[in-house]
N, C-alpha and C. Protein backbone atom coordinates (compact mmCIF):
# COMPACT_ATOMS: atom_id res chain seq x y z
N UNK A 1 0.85 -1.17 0.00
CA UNK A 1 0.00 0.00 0.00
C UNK A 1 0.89 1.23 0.00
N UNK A 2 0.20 2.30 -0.75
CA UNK A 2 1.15 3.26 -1.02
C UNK A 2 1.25 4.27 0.47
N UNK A 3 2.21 5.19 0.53
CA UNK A 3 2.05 5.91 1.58
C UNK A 3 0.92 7.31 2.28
N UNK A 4 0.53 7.34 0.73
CA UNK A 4 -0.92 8.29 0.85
C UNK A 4 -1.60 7.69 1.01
N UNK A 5 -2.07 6.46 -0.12
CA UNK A 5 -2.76 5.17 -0.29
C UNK A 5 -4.51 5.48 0.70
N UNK A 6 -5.15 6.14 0.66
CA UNK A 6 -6.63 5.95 1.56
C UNK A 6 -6.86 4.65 1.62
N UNK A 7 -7.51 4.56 2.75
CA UNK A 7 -7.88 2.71 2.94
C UNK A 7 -9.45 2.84 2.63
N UNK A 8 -9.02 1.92 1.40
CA UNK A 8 -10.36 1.53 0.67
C UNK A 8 -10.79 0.64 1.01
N UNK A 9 -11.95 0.25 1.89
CA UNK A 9 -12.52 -0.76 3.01
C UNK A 9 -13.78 -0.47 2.69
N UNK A 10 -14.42 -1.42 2.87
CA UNK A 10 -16.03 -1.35 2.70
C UNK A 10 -16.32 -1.87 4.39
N UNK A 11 -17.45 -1.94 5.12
CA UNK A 11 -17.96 -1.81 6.05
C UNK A 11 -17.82 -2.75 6.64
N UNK A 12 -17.76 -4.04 6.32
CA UNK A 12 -17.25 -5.62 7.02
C UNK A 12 -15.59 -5.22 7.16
N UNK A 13 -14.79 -4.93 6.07
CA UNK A 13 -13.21 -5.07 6.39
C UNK A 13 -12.85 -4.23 7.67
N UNK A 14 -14.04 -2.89 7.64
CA UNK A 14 -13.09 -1.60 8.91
C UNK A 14 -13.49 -2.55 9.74
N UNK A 15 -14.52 -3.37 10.12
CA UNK A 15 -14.63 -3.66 11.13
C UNK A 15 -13.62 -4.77 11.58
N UNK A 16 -13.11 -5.45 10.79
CA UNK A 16 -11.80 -6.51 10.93
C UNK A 16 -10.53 -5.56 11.12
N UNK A 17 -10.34 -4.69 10.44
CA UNK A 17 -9.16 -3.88 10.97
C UNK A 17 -9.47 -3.44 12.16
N UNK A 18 -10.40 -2.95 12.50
CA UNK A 18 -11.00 -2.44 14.01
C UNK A 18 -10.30 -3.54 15.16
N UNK A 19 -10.86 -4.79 14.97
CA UNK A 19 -10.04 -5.80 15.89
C UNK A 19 -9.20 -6.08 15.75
N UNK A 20 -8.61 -5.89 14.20
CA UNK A 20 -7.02 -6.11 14.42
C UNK A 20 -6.12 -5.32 15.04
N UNK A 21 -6.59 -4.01 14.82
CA UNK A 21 -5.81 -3.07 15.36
C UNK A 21 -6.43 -2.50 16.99
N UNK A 22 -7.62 -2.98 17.59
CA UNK A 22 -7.63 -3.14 19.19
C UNK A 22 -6.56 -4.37 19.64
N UNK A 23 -6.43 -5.23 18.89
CA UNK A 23 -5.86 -6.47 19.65
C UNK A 23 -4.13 -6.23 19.37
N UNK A 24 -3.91 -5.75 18.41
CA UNK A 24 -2.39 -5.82 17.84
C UNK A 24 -2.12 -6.64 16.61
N UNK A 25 -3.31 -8.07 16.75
CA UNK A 25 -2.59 -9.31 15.68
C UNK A 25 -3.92 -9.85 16.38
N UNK A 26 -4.67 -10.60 15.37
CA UNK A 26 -5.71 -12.02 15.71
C UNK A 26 -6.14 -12.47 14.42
N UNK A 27 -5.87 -13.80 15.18
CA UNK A 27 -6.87 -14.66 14.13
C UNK A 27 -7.88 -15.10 13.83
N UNK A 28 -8.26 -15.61 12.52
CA UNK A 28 -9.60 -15.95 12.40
C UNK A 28 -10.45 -15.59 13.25
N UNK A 29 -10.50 -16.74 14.83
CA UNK A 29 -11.58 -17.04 15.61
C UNK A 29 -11.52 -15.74 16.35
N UNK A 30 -10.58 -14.92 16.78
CA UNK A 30 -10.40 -14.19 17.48
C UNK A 30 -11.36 -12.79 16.63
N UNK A 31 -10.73 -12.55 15.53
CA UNK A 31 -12.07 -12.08 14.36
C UNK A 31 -13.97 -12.11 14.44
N UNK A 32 -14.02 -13.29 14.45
CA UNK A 32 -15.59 -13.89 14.72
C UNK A 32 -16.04 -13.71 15.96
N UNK A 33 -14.83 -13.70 16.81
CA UNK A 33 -15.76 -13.38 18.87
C UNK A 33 -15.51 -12.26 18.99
N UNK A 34 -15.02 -11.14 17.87
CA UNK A 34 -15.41 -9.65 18.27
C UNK A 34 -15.93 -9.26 17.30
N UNK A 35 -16.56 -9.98 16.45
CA UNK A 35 -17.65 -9.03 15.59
C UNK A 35 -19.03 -9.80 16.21
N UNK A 36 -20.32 -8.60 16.12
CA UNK A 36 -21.41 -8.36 15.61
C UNK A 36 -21.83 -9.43 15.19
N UNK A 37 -23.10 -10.00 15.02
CA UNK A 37 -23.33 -11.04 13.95
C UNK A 37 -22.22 -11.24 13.20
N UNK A 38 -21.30 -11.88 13.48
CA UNK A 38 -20.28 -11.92 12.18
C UNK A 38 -20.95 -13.00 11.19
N UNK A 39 -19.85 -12.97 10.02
CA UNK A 39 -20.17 -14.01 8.67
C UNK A 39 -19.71 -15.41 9.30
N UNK A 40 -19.94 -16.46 8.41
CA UNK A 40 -19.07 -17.74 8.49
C UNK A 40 -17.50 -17.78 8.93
N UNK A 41 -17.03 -18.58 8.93
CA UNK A 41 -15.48 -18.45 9.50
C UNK A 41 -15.08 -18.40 8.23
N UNK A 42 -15.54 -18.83 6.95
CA UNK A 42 -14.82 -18.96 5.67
C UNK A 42 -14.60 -17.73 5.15
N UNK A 43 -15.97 -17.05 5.52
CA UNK A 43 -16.22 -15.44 5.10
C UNK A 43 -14.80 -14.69 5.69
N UNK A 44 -14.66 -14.54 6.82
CA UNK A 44 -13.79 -13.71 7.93
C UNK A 44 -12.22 -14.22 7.37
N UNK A 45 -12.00 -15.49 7.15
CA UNK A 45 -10.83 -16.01 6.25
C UNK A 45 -10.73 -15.43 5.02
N UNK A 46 -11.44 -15.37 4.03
CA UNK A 46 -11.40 -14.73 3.03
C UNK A 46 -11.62 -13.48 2.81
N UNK A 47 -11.84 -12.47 4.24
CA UNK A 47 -11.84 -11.06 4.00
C UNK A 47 -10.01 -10.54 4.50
N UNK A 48 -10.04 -11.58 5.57
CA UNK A 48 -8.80 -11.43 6.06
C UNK A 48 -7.36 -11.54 5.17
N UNK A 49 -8.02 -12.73 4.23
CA UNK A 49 -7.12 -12.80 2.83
C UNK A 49 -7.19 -11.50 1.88
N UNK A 50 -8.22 -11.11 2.01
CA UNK A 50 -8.20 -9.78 0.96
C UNK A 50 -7.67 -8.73 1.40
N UNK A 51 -7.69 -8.72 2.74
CA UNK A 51 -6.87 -7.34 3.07
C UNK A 51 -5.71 -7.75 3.11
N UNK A 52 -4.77 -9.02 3.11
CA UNK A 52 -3.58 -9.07 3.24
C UNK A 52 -3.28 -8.91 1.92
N UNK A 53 -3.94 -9.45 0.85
CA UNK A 53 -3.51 -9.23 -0.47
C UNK A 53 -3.46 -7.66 -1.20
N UNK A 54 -4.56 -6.79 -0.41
CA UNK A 54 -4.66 -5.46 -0.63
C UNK A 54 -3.55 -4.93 -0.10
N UNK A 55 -2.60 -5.46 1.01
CA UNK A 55 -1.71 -4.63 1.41
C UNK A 55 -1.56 -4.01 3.10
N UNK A 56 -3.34 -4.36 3.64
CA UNK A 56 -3.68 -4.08 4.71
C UNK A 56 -3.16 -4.73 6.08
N UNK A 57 -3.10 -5.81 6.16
CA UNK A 57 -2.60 -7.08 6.56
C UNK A 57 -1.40 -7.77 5.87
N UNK A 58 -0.55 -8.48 6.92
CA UNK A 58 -0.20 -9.25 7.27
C UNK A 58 -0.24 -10.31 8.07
N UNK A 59 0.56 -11.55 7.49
CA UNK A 59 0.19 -12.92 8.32
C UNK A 59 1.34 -13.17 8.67
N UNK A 60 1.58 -14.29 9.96
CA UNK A 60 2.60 -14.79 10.52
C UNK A 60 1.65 -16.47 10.91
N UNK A 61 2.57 -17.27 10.85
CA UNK A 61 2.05 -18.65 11.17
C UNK A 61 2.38 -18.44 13.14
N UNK A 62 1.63 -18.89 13.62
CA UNK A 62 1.31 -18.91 14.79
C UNK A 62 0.97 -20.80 15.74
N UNK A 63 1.73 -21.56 15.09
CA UNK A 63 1.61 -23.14 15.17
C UNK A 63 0.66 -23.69 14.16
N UNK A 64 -1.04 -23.99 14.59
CA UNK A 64 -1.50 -24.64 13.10
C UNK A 64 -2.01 -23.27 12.68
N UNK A 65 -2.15 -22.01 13.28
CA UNK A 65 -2.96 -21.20 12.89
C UNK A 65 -2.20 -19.78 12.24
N UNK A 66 -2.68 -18.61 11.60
CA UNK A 66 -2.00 -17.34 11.38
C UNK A 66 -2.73 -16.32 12.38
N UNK A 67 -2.00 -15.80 12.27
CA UNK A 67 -2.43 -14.29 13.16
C UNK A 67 -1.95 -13.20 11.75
N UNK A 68 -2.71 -12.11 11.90
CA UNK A 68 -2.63 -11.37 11.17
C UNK A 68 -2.67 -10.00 11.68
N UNK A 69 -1.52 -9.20 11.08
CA UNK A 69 -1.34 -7.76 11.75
C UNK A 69 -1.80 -6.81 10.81
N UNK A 70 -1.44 -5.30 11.50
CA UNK A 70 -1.66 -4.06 10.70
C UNK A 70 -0.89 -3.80 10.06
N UNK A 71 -0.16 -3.54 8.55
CA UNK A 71 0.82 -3.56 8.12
C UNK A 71 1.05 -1.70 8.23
N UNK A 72 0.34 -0.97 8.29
CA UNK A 72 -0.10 0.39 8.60
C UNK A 72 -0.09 1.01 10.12
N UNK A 73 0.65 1.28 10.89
CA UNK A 73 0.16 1.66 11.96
C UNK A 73 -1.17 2.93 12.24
N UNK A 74 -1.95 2.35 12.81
CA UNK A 74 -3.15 2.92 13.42
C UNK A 74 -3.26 4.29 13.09
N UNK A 75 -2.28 5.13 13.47
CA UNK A 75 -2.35 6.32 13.26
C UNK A 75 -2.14 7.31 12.25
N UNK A 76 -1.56 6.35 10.68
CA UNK A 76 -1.56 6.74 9.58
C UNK A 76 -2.62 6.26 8.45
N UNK A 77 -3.13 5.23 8.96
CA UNK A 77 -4.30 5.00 8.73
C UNK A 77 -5.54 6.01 8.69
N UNK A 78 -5.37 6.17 10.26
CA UNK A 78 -6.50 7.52 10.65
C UNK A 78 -6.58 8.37 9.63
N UNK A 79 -5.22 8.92 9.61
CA UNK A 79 -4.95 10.21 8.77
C UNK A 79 -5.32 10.01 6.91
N UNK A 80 -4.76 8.87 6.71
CA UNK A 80 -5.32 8.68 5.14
C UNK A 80 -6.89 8.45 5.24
N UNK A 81 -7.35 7.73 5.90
CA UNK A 81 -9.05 8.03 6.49
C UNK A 81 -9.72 9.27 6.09
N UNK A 82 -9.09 10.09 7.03
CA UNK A 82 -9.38 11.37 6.87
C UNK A 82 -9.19 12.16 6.06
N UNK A 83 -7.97 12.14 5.33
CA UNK A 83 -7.81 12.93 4.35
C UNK A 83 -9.05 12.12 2.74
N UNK A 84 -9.40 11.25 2.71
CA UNK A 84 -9.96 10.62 1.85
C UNK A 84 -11.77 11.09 1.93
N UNK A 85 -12.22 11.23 3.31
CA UNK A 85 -13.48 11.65 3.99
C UNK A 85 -13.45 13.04 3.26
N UNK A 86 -12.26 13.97 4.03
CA UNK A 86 -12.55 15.01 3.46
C UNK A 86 -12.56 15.02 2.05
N UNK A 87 -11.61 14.88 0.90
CA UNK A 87 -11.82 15.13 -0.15
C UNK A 87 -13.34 14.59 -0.97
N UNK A 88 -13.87 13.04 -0.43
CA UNK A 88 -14.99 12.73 -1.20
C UNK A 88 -16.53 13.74 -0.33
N UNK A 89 -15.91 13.99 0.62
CA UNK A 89 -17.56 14.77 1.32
C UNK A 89 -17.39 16.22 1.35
N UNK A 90 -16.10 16.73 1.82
CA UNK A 90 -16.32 17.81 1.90
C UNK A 90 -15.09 18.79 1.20
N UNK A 91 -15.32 18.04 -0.21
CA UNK A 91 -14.40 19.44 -1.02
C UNK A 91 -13.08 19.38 -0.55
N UNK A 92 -12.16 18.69 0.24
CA UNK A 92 -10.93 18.81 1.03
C UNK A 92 -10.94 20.04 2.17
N UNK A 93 -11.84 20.41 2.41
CA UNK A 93 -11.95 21.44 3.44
C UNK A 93 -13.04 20.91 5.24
N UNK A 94 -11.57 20.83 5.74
CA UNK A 94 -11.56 20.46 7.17
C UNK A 94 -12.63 21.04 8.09
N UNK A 95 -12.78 22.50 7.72
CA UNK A 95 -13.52 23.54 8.32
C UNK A 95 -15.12 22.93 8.17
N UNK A 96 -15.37 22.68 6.63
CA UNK A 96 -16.77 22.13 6.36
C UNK A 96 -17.02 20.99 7.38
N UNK A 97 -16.26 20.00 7.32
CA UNK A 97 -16.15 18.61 7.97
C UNK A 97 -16.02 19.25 9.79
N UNK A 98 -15.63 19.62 9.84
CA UNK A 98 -15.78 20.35 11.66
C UNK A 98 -16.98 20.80 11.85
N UNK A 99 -17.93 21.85 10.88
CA UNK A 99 -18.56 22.50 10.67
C UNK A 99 -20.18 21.26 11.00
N UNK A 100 -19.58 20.51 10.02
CA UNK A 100 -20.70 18.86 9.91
C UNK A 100 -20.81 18.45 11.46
N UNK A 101 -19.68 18.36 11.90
CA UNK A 101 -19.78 17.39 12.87
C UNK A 101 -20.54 18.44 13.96
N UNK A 102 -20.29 20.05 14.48
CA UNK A 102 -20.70 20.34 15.43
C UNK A 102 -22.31 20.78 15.08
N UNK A 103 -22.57 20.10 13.93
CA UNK A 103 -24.37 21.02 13.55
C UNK A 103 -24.74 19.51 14.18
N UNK A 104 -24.00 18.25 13.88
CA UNK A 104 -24.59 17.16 13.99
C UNK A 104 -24.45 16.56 15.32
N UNK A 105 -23.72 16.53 15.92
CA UNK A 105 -22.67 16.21 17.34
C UNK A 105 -23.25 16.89 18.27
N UNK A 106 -23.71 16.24 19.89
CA UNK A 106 -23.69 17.33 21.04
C UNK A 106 -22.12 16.63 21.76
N UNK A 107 -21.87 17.74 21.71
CA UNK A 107 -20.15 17.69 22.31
C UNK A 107 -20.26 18.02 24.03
N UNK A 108 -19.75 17.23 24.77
CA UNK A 108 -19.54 17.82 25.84
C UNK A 108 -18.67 19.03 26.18
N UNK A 109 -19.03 20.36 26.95
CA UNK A 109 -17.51 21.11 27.59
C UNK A 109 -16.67 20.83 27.04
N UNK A 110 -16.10 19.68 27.82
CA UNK A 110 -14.74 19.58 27.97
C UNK A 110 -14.67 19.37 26.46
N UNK A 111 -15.30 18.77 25.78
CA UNK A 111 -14.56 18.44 24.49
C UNK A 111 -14.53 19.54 23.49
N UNK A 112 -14.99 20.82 23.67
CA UNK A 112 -15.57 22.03 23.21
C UNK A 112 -14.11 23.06 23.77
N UNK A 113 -13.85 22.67 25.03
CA UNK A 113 -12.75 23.23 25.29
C UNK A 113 -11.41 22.52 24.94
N UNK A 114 -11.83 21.83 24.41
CA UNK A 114 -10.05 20.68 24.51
C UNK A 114 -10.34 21.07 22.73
N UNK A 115 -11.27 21.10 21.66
CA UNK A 115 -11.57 21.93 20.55
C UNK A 115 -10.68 23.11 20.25
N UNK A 116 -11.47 23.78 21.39
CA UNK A 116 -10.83 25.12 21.49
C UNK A 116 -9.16 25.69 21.62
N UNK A 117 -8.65 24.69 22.24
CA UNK A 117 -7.34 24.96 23.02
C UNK A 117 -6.49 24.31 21.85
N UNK A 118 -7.14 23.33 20.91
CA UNK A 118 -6.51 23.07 19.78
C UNK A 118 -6.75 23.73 18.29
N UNK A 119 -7.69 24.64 18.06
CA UNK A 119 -7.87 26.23 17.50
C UNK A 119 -6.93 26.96 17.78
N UNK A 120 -6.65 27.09 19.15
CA UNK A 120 -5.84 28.29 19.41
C UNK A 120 -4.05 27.81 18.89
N UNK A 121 -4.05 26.73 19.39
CA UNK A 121 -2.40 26.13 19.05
C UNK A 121 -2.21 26.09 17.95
N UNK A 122 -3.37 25.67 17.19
CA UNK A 122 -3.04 26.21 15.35
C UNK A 122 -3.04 27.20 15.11
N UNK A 123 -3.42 28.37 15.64
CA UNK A 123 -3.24 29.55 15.41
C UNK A 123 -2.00 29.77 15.60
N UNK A 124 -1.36 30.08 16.57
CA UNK A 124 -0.11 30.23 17.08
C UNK A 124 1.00 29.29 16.10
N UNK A 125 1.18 28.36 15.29
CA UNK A 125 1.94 27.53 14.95
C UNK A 125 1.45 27.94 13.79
N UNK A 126 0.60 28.32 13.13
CA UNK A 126 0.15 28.88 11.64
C UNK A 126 -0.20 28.10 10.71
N UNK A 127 -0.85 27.00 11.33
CA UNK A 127 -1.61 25.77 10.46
C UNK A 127 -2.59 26.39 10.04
């Protein structure tokens, strides 16, 4: 996967990266006892195969079984996430997408002030 690369996931895979990346590395079964209604075990094998083949995953043999990691750490992920959100919803403009979330969002205080205090630090730093 490239280093801009947005993670192109449809709604079953985030949720497999979701546990892969709460747990660090799991397999299959470990897959199926943290999803939702999950699919078949064949299903969760063969999504797990697709994201390793996409680039998303990696496998390691683990005795008879694989475990499979994030080949992406978590937090660049986020960011290609985001940068991908913004450009398909909101024009590449962050402000709109902030704008979305507080018409849509009841934010607590604190999170209104911890908002705020990160407004102001971009100001000062000239982001």
């Amino acid at each position: 996967m490239g280093r801009n690369a947005p993670l192109d996931l449809g709604r079953r895979e985030r949720q497999i990266m979701e546990v892969v990346y709460a747990r660090g590395e799991a397999s299959v079964t470990d897959v199926l006892e943290a999803l939702a209604d999950p699919p078949s075990y064949s299903a969760v094998r063969a999504m797990l195969n697709l994201l390793e083949e996409k680039g998303h995953l990696r496998r390691k043999a683990a005795g008879r079984k694989f475990l499979y990691l994030p080949t992406v750490p978590r937090e660049r992920a986020r960011r290609s996430a985001i940068r991908s959100l913004l450009s398909t919803f909101f024009g590449g403009s962050a402000s709109e997408a902030v704008a979305s979330i507080l018409d849509q969002e009841k934010l607590s205080p604190d999170d209104l002030d911890r908002l705020s205090k990160m407004i102001d630090s971009a100001k000062k730093e000239g982001r």
